[in-house]
N, C-alpha and C. Protein backbone atom coordinates (compact mmCIF):
# COMPACT_ATOMS: atom_id res chain seq x y z
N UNK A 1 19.11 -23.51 8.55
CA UNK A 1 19.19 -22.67 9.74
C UNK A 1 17.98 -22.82 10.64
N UNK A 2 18.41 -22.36 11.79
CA UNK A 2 16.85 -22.88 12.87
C UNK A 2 15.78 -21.92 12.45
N UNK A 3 15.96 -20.68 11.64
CA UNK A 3 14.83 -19.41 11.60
C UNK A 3 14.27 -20.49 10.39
N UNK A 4 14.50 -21.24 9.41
CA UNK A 4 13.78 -21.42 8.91
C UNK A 4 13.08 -22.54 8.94
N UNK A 5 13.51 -23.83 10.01
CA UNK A 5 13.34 -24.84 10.88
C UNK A 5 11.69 -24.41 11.41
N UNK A 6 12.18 -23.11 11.92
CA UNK A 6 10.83 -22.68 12.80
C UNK A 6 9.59 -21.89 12.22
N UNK A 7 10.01 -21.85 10.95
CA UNK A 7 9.33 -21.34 9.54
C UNK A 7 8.16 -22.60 9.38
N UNK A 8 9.01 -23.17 9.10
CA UNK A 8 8.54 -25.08 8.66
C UNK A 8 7.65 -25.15 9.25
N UNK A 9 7.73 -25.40 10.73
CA UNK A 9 6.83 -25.79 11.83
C UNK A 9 5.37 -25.22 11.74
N UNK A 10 5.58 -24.17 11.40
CA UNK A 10 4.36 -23.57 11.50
C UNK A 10 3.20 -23.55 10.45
N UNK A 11 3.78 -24.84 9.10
CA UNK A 11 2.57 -24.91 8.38
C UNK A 11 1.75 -25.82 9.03
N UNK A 12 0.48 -25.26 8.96
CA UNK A 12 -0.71 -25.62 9.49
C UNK A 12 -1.85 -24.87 10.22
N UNK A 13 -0.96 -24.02 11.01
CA UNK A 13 -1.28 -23.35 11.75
C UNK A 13 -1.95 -22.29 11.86
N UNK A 14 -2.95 -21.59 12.78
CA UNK A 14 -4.04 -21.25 12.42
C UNK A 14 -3.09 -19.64 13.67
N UNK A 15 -3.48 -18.53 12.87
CA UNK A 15 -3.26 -16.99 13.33
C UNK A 15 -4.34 -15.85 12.64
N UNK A 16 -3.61 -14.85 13.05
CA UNK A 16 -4.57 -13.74 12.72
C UNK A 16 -3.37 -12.67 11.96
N UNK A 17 -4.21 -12.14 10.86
CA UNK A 17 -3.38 -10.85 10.21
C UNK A 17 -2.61 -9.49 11.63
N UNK A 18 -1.91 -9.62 11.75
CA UNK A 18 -1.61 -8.37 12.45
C UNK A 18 -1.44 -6.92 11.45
N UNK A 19 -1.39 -6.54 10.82
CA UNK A 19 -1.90 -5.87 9.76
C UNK A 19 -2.42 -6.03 8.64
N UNK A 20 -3.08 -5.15 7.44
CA UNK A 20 -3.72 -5.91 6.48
C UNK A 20 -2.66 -5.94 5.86
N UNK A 21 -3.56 -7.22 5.07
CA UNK A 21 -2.57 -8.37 4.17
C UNK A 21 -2.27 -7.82 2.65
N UNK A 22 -2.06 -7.10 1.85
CA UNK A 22 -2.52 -6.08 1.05
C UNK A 22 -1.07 -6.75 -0.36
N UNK A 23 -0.86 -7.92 -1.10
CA UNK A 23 -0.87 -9.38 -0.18
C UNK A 23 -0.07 -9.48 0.84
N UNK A 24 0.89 -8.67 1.20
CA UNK A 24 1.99 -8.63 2.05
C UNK A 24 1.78 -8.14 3.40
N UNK A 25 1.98 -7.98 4.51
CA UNK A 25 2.10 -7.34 5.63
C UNK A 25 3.01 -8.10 7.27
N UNK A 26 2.08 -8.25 8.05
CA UNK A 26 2.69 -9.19 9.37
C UNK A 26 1.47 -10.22 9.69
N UNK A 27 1.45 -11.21 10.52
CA UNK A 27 0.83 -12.06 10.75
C UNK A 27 0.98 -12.28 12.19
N UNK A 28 0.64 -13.01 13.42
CA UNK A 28 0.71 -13.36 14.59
C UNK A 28 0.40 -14.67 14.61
N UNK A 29 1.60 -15.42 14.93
CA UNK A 29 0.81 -17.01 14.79
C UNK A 29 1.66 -17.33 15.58
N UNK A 30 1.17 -18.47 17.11
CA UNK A 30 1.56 -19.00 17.95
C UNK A 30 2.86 -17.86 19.06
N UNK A 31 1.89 -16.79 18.93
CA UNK A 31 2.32 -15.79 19.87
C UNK A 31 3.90 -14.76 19.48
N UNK A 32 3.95 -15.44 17.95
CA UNK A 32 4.95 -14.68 17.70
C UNK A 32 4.42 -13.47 16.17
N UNK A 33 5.24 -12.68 15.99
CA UNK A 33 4.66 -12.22 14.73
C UNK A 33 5.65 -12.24 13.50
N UNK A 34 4.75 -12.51 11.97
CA UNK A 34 6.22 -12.84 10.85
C UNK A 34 5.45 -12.33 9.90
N UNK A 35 6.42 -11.81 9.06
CA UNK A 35 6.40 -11.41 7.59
C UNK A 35 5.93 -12.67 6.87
N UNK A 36 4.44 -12.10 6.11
CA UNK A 36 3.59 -12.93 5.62
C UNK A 36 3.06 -12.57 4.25
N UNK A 37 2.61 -13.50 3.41
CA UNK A 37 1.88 -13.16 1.99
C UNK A 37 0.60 -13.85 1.44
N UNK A 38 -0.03 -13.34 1.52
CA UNK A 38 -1.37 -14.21 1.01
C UNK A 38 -0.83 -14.66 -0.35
N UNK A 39 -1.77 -15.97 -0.74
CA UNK A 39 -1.70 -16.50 -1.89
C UNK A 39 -2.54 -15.45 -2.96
N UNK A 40 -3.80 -15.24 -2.49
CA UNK A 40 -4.91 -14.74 -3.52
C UNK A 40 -5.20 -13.63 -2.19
N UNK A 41 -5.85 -12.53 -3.09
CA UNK A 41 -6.58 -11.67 -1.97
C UNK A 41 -6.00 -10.48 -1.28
N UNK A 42 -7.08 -10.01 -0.52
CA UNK A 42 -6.62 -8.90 0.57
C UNK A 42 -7.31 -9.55 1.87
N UNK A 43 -6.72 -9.25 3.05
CA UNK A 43 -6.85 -9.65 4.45
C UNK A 43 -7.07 -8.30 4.98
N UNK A 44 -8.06 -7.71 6.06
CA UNK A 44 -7.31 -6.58 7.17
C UNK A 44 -7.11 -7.50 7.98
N UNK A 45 -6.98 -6.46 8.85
CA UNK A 45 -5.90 -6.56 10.48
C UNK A 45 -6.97 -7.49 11.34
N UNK A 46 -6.56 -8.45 11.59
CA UNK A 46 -7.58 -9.15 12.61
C UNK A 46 -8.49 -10.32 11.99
N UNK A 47 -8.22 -10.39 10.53
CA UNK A 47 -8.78 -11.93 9.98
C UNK A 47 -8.17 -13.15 10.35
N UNK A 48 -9.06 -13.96 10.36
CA UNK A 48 -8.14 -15.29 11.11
C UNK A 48 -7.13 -16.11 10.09
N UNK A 49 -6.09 -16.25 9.87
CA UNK A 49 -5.56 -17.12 8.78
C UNK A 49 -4.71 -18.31 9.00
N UNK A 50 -4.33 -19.04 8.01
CA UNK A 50 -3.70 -20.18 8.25
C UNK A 50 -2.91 -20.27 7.20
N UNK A 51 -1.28 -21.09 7.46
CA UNK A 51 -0.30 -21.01 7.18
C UNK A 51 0.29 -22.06 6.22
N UNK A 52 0.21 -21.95 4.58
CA UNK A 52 0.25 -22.88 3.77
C UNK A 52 1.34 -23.34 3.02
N UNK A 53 2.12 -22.42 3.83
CA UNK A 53 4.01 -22.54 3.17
C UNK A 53 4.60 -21.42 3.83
N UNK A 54 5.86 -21.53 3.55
CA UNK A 54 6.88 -20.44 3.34
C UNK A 54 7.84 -20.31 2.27
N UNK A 55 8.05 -18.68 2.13
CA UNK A 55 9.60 -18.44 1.09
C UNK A 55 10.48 -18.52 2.09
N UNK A 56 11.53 -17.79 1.41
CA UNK A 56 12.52 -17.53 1.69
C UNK A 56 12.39 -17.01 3.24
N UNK A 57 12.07 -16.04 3.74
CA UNK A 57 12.17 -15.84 5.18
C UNK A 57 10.73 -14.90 5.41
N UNK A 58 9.30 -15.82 4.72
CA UNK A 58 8.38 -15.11 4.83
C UNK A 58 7.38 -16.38 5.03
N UNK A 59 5.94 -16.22 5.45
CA UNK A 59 5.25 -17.16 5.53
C UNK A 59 3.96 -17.20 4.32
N UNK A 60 3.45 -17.79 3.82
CA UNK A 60 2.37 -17.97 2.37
C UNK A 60 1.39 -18.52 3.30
N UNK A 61 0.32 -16.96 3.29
CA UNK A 61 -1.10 -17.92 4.13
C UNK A 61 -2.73 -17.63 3.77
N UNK A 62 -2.94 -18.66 4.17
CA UNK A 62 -4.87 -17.73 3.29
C UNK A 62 -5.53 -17.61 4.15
N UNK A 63 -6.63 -16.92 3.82
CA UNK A 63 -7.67 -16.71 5.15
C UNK A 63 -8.58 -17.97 5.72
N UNK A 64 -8.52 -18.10 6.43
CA UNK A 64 -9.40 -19.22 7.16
C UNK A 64 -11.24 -19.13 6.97
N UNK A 65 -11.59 -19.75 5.88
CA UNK A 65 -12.81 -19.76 5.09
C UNK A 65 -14.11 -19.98 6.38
């Protein structure tokens, strides 16, 4: 399906937590916002992160070191 086409695309990519990551929350990356999960960790709202996969209709991302 294209939602997850456009899932794809976006590993690499560098965003910010839109809420904390607590591991789960939202993310903002390339002006849109998606249901996200850190690998390891907690994030708040406004850490910069980057995008190292996706599930099912969520994105897997870590914080940008």
């Amino acid at each position: 399906p294209e939602f997850v086409a456009d899932l794809d695309r976006l590993v690499g990519r560098e965003g910010v937590a839109a809420t904390a990551l607590f591991p789960s929350g939202q993310v903002e990356v390339a002006g849109r916002r998606f249901e996200a999960k850190l690998a390891v960790g907690f994030a708040s709202a406004g850490t910069k992160i980057v995008v190292r996969g996706r599930s099912d209709f969520s994105l897997i991302v870590e914080v940008v070191a």
